[in-house]
N, C-alpha and C. Protein backbone atom coordinates (compact mmCIF):
# COMPACT_ATOMS: atom_id res chain seq x y z
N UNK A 1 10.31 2.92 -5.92
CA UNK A 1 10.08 3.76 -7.08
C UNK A 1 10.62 3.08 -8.33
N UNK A 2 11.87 2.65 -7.97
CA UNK A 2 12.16 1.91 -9.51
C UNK A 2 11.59 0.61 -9.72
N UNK A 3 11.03 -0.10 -8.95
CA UNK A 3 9.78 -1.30 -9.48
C UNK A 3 8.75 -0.88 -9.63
N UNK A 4 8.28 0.10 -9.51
CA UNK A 4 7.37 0.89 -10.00
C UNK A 4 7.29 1.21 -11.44
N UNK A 5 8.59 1.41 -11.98
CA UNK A 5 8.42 2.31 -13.44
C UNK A 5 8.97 0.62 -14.02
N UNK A 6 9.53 -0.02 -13.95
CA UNK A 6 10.22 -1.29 -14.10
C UNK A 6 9.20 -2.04 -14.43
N UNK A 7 8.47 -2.59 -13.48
CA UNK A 7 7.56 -3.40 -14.06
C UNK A 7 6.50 -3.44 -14.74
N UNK A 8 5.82 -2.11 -14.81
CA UNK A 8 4.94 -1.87 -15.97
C UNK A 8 5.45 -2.08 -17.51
N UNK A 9 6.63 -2.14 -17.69
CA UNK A 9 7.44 -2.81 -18.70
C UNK A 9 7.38 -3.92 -19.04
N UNK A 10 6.75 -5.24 -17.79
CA UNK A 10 6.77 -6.37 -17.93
C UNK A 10 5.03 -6.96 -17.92
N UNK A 11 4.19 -6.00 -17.30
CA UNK A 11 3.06 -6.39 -16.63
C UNK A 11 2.28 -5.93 -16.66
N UNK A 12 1.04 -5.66 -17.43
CA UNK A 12 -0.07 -4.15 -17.30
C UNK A 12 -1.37 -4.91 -16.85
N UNK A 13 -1.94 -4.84 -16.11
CA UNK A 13 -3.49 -5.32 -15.57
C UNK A 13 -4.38 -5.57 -16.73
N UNK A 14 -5.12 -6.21 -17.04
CA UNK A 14 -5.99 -6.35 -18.40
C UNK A 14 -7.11 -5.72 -17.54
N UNK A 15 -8.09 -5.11 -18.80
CA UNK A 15 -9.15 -4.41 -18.74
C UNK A 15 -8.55 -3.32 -18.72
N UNK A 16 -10.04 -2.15 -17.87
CA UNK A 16 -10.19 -0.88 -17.89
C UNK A 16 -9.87 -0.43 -16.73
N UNK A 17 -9.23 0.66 -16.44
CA UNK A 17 -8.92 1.54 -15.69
C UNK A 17 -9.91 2.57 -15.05
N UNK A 18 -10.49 2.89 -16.11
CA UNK A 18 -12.05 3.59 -15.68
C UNK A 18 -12.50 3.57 -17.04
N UNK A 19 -13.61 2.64 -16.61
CA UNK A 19 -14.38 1.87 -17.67
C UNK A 19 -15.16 3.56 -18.45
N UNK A 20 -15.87 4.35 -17.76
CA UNK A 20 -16.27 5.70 -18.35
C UNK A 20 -15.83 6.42 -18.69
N UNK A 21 -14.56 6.80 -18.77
CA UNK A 21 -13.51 7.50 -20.10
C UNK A 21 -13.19 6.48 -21.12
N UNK A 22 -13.30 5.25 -21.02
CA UNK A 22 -12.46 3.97 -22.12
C UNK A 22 -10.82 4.28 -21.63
N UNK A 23 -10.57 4.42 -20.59
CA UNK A 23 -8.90 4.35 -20.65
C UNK A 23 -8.51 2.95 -19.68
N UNK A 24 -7.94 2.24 -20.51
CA UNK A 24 -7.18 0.86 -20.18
C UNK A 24 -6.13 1.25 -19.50
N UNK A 25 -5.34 0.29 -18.56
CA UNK A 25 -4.18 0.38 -18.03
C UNK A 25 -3.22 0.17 -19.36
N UNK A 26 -3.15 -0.20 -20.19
CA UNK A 26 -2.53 -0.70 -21.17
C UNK A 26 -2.06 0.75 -21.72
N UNK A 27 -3.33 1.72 -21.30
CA UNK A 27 -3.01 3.30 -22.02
C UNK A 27 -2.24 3.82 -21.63
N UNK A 28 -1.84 3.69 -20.11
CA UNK A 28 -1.12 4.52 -19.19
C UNK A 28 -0.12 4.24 -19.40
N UNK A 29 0.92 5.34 -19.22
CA UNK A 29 1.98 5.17 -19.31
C UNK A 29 3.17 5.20 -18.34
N UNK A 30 4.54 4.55 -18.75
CA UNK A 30 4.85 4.55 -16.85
C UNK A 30 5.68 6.15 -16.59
N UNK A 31 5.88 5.90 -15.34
CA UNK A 31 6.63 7.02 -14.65
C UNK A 31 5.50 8.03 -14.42
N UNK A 32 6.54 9.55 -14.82
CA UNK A 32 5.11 10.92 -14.37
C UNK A 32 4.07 10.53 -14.85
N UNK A 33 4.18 10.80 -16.44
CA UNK A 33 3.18 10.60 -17.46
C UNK A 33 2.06 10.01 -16.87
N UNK A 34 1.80 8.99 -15.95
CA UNK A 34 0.59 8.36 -15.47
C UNK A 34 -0.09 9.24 -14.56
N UNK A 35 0.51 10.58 -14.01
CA UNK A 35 0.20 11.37 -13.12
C UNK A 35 -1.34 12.17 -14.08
N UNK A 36 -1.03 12.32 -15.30
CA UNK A 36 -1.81 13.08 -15.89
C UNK A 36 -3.25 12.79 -16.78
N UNK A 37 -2.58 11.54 -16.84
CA UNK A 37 -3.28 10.13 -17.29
C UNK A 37 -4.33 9.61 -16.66
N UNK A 38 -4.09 9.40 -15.31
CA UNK A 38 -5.41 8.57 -14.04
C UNK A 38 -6.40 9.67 -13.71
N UNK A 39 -7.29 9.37 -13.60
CA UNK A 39 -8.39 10.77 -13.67
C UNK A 39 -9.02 11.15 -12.30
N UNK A 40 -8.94 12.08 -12.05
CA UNK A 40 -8.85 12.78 -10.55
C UNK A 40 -9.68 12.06 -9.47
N UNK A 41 -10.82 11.34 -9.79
CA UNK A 41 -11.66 10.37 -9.41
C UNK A 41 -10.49 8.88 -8.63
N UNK A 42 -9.80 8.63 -9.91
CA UNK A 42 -8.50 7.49 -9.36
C UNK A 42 -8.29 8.07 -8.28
N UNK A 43 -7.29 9.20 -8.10
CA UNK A 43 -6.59 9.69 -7.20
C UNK A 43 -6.92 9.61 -5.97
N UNK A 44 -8.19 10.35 -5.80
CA UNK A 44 -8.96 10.62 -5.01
C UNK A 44 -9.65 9.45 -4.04
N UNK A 45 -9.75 8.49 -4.96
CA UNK A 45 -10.10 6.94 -3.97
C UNK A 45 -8.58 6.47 -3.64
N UNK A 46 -7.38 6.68 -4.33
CA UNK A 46 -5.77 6.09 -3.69
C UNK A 46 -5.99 6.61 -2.24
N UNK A 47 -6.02 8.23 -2.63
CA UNK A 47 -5.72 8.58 -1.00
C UNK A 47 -6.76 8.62 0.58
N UNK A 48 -8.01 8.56 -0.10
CA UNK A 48 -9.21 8.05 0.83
C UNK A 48 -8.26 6.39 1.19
N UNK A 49 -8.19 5.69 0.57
CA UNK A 49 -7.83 4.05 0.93
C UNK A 49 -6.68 3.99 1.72
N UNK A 50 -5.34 4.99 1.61
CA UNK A 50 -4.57 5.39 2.57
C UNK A 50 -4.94 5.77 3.40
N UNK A 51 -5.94 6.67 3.57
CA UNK A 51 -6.15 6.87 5.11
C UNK A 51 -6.98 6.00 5.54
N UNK A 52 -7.97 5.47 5.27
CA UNK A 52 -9.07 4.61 5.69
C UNK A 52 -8.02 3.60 6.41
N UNK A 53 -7.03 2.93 5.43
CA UNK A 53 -5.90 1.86 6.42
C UNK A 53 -4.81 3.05 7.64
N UNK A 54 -4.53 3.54 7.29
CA UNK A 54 -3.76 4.42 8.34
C UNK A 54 -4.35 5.12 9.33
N UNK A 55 -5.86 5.87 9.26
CA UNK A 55 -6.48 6.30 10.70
C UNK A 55 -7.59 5.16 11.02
N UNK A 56 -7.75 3.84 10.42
CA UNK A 56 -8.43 2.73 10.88
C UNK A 56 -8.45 1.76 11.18
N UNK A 57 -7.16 1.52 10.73
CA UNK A 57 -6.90 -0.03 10.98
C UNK A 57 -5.53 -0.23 11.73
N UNK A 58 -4.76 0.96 11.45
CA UNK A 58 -3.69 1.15 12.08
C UNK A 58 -3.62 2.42 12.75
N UNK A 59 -3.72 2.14 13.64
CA UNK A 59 -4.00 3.40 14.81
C UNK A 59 -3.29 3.35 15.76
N UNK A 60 -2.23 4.89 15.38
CA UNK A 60 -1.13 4.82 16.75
C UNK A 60 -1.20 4.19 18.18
N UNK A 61 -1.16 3.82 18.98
CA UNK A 61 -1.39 3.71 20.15
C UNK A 61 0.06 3.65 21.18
N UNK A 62 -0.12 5.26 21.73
CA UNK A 62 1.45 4.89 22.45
C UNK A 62 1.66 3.79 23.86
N UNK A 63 0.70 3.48 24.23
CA UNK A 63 0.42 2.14 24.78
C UNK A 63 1.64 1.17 24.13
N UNK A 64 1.87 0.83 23.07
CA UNK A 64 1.97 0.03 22.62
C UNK A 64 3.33 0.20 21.80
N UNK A 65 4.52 -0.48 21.61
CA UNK A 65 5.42 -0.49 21.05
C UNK A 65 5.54 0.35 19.52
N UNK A 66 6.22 0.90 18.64
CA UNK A 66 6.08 0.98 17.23
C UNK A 66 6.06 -0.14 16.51
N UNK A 67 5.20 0.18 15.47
CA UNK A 67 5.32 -1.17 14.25
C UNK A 67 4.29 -2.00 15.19
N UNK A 68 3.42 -1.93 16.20
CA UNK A 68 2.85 -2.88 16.99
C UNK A 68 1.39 -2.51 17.02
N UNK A 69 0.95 -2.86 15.94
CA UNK A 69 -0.44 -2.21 15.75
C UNK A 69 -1.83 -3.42 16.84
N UNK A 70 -2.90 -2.76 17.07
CA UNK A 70 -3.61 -3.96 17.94
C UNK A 70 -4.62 -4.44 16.35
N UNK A 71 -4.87 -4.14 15.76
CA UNK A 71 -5.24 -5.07 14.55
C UNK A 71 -4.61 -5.61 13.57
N UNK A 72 -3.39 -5.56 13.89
CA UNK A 72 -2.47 -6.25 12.64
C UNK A 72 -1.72 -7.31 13.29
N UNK A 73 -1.00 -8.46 12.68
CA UNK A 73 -0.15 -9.30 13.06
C UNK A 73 1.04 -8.90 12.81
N UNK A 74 1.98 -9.80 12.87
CA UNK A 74 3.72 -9.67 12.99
C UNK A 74 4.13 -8.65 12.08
N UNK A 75 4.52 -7.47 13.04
CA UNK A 75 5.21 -6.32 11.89
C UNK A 75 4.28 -5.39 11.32
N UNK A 76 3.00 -5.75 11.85
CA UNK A 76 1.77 -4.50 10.92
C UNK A 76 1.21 -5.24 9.74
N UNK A 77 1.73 -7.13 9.17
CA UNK A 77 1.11 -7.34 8.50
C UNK A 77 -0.17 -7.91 8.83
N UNK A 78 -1.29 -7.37 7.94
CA UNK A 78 -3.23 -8.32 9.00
C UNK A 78 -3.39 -9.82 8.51
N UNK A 79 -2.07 -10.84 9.37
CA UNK A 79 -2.74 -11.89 8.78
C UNK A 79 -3.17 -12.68 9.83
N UNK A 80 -3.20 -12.42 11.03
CA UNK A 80 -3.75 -12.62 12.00
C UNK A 80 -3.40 -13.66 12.75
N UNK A 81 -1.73 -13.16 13.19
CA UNK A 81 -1.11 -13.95 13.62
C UNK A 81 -0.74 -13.25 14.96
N UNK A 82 -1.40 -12.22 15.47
CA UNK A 82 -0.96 -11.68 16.31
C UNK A 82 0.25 -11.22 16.97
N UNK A 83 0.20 -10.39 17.57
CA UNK A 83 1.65 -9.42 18.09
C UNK A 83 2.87 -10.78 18.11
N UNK A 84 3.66 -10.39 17.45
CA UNK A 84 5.48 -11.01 17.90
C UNK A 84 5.32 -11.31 19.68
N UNK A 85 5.81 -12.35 20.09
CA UNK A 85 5.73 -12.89 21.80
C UNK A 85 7.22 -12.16 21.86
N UNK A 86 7.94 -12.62 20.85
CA UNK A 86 9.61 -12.76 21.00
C UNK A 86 10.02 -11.06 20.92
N UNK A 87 10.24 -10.54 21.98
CA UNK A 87 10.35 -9.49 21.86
C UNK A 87 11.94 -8.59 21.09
N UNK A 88 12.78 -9.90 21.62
CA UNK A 88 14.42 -9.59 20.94
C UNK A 88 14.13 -9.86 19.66
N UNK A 89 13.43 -11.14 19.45
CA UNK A 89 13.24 -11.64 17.72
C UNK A 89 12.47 -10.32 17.11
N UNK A 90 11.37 -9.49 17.37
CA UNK A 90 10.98 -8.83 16.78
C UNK A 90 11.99 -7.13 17.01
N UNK A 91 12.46 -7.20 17.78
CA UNK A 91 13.35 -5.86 17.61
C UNK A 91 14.32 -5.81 16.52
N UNK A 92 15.06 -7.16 16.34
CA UNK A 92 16.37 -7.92 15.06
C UNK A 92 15.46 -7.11 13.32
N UNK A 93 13.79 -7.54 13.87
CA UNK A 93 13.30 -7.77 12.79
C UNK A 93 12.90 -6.32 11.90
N UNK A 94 12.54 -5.53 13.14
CA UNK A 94 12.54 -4.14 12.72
C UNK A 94 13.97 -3.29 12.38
N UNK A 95 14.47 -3.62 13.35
CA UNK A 95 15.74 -2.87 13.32
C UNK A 95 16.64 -3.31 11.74
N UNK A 96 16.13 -4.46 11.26
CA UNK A 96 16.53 -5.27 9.70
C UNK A 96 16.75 -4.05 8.41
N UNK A 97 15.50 -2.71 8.79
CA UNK A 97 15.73 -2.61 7.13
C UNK A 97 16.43 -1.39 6.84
């Protein structure tokens, strides 16, 4: 949350945000304020794209360890390096944060 409001201080995306209102990222502002700002259309594709990755690509399977997805590589990231072999090395790695 606080690199969130932090770096829009340093960094704003060039262009449009939604090119059919004219509102730039440059418009938005950080913290709540952007809540009221992104237009219900935004929103609405954030949380479709959360689930689309969470009931599709990552799909519980109690088969299968936590954090041990069958389409993702090391840790749930998809770079297609497939499941951790090292099973102590990947427990250190979860158990890390």
């Amino acid at each position: 949350a606080t690199m969130g409001f932090i770096a829009p201080e340093y960094f704003r995306f060039p262009g449009y945000l939604s090119p059919a209102k004219q509102l730039k990222f440059a418009d938005v502002p950080n913290g709540l304020g952007a809540l009221s700002k992104v237009p219900l259309t935004g929103w609405i594709q954030i949380i479709v794209f959360c689930g689309m990755v969470d009931f599709g690509l990552y799909r519980s399977d109690d088969s299968r360890d936590p954090g041990d997805y069958e389409n993702a590589g090391i840790l749930g990231v998809p770079n297609a390096s497939g499941p951790m072999s090292d099973v102590e090395g990947r427990k250190r790695k979860l158990n890390s944060e």
